[in-house]
Protein backbone atom coordinates (compact mmCIF):
# COMPACT_ATOMS: atom_id res chain seq x y z
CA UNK A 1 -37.24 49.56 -33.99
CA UNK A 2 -37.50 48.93 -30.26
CA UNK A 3 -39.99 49.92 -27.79
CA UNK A 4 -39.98 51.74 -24.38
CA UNK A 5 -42.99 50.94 -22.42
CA UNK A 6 -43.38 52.70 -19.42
CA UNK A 7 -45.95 51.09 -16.87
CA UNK A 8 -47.59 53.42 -14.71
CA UNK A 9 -50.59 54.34 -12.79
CA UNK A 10 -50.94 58.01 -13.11
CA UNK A 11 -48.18 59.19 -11.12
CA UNK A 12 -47.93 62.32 -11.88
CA UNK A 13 -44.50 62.96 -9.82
CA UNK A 14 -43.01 60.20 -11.53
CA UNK A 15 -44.14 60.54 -15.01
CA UNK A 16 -43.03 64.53 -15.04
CA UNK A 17 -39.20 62.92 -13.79
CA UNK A 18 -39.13 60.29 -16.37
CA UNK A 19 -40.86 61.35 -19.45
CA UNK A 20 -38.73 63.67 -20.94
CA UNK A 21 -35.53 62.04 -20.00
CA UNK A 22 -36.76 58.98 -21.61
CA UNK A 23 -37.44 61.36 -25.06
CA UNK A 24 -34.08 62.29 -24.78
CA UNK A 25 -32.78 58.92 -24.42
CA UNK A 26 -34.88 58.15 -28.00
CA UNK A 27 -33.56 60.82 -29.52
CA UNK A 28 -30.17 59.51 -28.58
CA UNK A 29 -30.44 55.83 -29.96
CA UNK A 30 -32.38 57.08 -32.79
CA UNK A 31 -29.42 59.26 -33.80
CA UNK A 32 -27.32 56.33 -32.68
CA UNK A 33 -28.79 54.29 -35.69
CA UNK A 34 -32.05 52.83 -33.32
CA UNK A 35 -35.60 53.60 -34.10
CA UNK A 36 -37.19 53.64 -30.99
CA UNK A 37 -40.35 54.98 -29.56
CA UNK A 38 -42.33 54.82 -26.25
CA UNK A 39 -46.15 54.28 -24.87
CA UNK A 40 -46.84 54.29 -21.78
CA UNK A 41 -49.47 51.33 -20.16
CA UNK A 42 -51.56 52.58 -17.80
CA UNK A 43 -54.41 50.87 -15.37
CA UNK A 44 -57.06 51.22 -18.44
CA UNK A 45 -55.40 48.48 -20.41
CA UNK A 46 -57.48 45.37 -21.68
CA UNK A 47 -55.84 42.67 -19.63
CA UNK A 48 -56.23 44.28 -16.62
CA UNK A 49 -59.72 45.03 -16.80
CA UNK A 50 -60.05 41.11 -17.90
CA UNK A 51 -58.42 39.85 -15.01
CA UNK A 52 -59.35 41.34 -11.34
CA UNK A 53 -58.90 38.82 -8.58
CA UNK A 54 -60.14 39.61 -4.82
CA UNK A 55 -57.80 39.24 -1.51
CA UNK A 56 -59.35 36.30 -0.12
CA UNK A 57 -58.34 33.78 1.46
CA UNK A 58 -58.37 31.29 -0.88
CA UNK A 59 -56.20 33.46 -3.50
CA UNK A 60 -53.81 34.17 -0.55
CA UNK A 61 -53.66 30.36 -0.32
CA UNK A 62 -52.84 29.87 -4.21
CA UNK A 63 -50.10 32.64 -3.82
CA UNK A 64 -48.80 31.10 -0.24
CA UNK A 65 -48.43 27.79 -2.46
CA UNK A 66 -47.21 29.01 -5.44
CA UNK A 67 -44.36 31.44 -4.02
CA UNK A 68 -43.67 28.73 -1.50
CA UNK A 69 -42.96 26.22 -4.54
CA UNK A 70 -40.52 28.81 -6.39
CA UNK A 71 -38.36 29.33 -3.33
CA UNK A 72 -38.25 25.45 -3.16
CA UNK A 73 -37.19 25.00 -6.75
CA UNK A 74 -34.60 27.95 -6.09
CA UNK A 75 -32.97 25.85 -3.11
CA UNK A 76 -32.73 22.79 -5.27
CA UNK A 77 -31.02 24.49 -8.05
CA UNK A 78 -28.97 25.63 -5.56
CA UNK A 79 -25.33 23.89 -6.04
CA UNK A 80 -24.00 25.05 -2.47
CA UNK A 81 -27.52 23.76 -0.88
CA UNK A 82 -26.42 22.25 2.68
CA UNK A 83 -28.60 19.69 2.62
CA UNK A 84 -31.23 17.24 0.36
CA UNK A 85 -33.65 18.77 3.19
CA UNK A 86 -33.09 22.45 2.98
CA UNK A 87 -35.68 22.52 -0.10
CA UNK A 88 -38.63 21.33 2.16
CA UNK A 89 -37.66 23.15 5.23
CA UNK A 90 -37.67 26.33 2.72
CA UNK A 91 -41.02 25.02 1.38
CA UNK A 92 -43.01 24.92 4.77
CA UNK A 93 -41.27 28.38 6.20
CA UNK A 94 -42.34 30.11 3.48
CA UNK A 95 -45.65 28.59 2.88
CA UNK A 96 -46.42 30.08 6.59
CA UNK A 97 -44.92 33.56 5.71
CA UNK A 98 -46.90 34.20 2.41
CA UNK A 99 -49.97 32.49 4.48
CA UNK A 100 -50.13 34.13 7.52
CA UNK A 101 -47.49 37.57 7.53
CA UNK A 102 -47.44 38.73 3.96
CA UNK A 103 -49.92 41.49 3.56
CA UNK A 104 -49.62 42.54 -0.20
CA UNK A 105 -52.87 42.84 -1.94
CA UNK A 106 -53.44 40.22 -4.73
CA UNK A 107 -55.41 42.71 -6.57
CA UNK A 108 -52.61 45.22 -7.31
CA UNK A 109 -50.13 42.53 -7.74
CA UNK A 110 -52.15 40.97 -10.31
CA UNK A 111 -52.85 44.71 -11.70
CA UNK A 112 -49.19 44.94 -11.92
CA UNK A 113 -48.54 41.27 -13.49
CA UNK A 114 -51.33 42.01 -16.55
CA UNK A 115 -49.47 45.40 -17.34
CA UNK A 116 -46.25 43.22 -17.85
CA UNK A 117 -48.52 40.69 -19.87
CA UNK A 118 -49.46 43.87 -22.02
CA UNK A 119 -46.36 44.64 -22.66
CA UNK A 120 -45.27 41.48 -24.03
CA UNK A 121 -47.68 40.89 -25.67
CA UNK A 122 -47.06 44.33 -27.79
CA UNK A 123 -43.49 42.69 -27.91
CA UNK A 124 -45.67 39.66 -29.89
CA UNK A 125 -47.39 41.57 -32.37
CA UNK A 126 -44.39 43.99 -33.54
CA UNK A 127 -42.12 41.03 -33.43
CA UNK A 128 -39.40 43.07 -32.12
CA UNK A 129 -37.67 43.24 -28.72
CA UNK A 130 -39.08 45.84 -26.21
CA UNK A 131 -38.00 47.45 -23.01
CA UNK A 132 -40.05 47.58 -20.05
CA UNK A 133 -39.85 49.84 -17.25
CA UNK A 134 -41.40 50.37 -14.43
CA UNK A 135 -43.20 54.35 -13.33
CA UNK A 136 -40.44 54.41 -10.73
CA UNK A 137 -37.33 53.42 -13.15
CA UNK A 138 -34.32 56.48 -12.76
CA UNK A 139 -32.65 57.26 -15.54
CA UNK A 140 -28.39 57.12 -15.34
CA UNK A 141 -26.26 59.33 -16.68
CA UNK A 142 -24.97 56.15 -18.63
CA UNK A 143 -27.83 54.67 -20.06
CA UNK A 144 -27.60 55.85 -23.36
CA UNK A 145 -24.29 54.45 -23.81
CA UNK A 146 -25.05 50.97 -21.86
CA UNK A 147 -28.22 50.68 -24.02
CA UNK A 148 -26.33 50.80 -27.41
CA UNK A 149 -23.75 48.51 -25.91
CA UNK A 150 -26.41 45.59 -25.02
CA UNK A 151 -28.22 46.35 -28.11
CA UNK A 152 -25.10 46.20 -30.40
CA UNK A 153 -23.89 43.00 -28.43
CA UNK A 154 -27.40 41.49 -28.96
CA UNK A 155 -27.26 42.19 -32.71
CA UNK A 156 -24.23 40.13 -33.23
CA UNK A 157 -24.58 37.36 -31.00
CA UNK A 158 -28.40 36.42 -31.07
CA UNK A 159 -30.19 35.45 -34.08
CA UNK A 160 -33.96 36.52 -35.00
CA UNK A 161 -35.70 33.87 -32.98
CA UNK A 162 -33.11 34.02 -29.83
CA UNK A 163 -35.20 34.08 -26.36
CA UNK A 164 -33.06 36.69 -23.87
CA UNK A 165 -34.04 38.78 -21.13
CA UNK A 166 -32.11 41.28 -20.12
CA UNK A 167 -31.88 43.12 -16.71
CA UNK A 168 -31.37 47.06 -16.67
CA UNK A 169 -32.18 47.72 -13.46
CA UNK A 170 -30.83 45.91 -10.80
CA UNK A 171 -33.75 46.07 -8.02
CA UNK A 172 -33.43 45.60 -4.58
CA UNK A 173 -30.67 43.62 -3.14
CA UNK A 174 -28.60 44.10 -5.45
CA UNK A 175 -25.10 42.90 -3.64
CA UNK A 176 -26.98 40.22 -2.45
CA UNK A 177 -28.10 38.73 -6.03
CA UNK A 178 -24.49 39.55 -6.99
CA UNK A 179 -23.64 37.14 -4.51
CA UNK A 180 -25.65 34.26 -5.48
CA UNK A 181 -24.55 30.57 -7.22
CA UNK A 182 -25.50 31.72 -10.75
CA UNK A 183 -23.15 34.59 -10.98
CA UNK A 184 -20.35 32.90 -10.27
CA UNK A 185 -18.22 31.33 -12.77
CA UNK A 186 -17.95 28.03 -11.15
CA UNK A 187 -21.41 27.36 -11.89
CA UNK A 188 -21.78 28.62 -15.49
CA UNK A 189 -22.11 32.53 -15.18
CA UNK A 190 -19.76 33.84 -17.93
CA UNK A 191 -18.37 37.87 -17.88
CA UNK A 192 -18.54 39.71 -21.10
CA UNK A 193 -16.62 43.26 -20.93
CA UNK A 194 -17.66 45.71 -23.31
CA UNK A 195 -15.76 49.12 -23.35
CA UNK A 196 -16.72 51.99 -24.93
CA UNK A 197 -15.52 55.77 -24.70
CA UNK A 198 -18.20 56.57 -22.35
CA UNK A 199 -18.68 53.44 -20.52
CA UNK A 200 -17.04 50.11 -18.97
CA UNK A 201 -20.34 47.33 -19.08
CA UNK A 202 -19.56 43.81 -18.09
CA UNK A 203 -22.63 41.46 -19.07
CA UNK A 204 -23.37 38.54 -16.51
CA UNK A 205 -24.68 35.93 -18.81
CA UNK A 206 -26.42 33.56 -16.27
CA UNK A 207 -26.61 29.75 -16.50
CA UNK A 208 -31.15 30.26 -16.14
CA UNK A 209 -33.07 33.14 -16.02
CA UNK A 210 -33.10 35.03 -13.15
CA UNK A 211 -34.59 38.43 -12.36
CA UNK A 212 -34.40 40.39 -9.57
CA UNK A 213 -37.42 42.88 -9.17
CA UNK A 214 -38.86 43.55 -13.16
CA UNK A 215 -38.04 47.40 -12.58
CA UNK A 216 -36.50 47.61 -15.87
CA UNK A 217 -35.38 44.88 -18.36
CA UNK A 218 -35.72 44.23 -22.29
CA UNK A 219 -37.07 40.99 -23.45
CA UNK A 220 -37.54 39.45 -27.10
CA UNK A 221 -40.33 38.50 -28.93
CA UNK A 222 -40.02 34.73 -28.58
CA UNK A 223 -39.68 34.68 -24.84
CA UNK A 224 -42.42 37.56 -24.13
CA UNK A 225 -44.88 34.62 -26.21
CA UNK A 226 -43.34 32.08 -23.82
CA UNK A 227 -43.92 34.62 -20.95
CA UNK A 228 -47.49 35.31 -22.10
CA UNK A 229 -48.71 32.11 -22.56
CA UNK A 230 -47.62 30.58 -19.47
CA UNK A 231 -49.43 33.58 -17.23
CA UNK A 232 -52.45 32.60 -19.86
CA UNK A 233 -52.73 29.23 -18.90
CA UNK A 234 -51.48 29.16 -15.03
CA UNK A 235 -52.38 32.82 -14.19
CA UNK A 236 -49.82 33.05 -11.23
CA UNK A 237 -51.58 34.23 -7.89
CA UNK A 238 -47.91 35.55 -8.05
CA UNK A 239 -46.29 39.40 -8.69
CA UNK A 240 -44.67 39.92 -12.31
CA UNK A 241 -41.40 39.26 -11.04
CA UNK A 242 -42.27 36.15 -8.82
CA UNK A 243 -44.10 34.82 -11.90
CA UNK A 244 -41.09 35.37 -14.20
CA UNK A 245 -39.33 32.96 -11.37
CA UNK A 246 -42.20 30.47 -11.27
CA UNK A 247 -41.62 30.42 -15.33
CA UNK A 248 -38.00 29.97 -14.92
CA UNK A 249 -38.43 26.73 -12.15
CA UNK A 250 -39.28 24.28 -14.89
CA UNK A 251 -36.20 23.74 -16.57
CA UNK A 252 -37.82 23.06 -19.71
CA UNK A 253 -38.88 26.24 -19.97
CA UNK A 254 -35.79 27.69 -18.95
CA UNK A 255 -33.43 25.78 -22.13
CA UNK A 256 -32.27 27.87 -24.60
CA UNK A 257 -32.72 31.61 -22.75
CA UNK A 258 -30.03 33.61 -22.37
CA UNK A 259 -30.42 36.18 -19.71
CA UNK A 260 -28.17 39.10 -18.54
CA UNK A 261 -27.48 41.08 -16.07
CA UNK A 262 -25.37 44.51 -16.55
CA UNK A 263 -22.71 45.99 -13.79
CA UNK A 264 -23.56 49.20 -13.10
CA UNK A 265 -27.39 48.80 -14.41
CA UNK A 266 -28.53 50.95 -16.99
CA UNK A 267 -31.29 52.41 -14.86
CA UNK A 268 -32.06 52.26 -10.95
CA UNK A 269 -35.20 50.63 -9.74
CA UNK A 270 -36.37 54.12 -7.87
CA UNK A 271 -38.55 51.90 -5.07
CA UNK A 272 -34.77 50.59 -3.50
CA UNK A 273 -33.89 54.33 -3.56
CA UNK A 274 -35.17 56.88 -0.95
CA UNK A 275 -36.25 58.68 -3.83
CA UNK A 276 -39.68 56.68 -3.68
CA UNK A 277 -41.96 54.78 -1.91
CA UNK A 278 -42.74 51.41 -3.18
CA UNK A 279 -46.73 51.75 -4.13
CA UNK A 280 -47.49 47.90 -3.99
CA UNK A 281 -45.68 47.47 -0.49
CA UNK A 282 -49.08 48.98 1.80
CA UNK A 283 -51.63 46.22 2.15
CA UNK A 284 -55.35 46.99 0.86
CA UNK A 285 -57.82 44.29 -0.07
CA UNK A 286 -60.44 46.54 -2.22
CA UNK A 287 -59.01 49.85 -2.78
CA UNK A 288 -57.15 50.49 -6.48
CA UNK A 289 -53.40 51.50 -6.41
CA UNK A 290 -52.83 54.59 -5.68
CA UNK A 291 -49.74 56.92 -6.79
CA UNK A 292 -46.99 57.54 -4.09
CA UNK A 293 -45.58 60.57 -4.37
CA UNK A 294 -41.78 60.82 -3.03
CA UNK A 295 -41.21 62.48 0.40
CA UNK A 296 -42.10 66.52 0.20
CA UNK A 297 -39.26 68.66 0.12
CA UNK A 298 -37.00 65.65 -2.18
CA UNK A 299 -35.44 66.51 -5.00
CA UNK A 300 -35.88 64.01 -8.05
CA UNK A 301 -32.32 63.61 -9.45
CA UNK A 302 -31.46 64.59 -12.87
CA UNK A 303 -29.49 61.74 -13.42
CA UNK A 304 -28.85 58.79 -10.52
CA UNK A 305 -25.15 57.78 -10.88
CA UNK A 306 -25.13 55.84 -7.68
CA UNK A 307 -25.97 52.59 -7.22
CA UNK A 308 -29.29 51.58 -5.62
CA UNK A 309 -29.60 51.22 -1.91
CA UNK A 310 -30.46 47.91 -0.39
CA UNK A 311 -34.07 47.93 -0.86
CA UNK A 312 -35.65 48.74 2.84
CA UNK A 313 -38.75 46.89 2.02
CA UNK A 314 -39.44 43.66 3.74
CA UNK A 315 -39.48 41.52 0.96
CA UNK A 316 -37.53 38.63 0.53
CA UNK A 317 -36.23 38.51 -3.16
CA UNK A 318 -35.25 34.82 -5.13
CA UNK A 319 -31.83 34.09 -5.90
């Protein structure tokens, strides 16, 4: 049995897109041999309501230092790093961006970050891998077929306490992450090419674990406990996928997971699409998110072939 949770925040728009694709895609890996099921996680849930922080300035501080120090750690894991001095340079520019120019509110990011938590920890208690997509996730006319293909490959090459993450939808800059040191072969990135009659899927298995957005991705039980405990006990001033980074810059914590990335991605993070707005990129220090409904007059695609646009927002993303 695996699980499809869909984190929202009462979009209607989105939901009415997504929803019954998503039954159809159960029905397909159920009659594919794969129980499956979905719940979706709205605002209401537990965590969130347990953890509210304010935009103030000394949260903006915590986040200024924390992103600051994953960017750092990036640049030294960096094999083509210029310089022994790049790392700090890196450090101090971005300590001043998140300080002074970036304008996201802490509240929804951390809103955001303990719906993720929920999820994993639902991974936890049914022992079982779960996927985990975000309200503006768009479905491809392949993801049936690419989701049987990861699961089947998972199956036979990961035993029952294996730690993996994988990556189904790509996010925003996606040639650019394409581009980076730990998808090259070089440095320890090894292709996998699964063919099927409905699909070509190569598998990226990266040297650490790298995400790129958390849009859409499937993660097992034993690294959604790992995932969960660490927010637990540092509670990142940080947003889900910045956290997942911060996780991944102790490489103690990264031995042992195996993450993936897919080529084409299963679904398309919708928010590095024109199809819709991004609804944690406007900044507001008290009011709650809010659902962002796509531009009037634009037509939600049945199915999203295409790859994703380069995401327009003016976030900087870690790889």
């Amino acid at each position: 049995m695996i699980k499809i949770l869909v984190i929202h925040n009462n979009e209607r728009d989105r939901l009415a897109y997504l929803t019954p694709r998503l039954h159809r895609l159960i029905e397909g890996l159920q009659a594919a041999g794969k129980p499956a099921s979905l719940q979706f996680v709205g605002p209401d849930v537990d965590l969130i309501a347990e953890n509210r922080f304010d935009h103030n300035f000394p949260n903006r501080f915590r986040r200024a230092v924390e992103a600051s120090s994953m960017y750092c750690a990036a640049a030294i894991d960096d094999p083509r790093r210029p310089s022994r001095t790049q790392p700090l340079i890196r450090y101090v520019s971005d300590f001043a961006t998140h300080l002074i120019s970036y304008r996201r509110s802490i509240r929804i990011e951390q809103e955001v970050l303990y719906a993720h938590a929920f999820c994993w920890r639902e991974s936890i208690h049914l022992d079982r891998p779960v996927i985990v997509l975000e309200s503006d996730a768009l479905v491809n006319e392949h993801t049936l077929a690419g989701l049987l293909a990861v699961l089947n490959y998972l199956q036979s090459s990961c035993g029952a306490k294996a730690k993996y993450y994988v990556d189904l939808a790509g996010g925003c800059d996606r040639d650019l992450i394409l581009s980076s040191w730990c998808f090259k072969k070089e440095y320890g990135c090894e292709d996998v090419e699964i063919t099927t009659d409905k699909l070509t899927l190569i598998l990226h298995k990266l040297p650490r674990l790298t995400t790129n957005t958390v849009g859409g991705y499937l993660v097992s039980p034993r690294l959604a406990a790992d995932l969960l405990t660490f927010v637990q006990n540092a509670r990142p001033m940080l947003p889900p996928d910045w956290a997942l980074n911060r996780f991944a810059s102790r490489r103690t914590r990264n031995a042992g997971v195996l993450c993936i990335h897919t080529s084409p991605t299963l679904f398309v993070h919708g928010s590095s699409t024109p199809t819709y707005q991004s609804s944690i990129d406007p900044p507001s220090s008290s009011r709650p998110l809010r659902a962002t409904k796509h531009p009037v007059g634009r037509k939600l695609p049945d199915q999203c072939p295409r790859p994703p646009r380069e995401c327009a927002a003016n976030v900087r993303r870690f790889h």
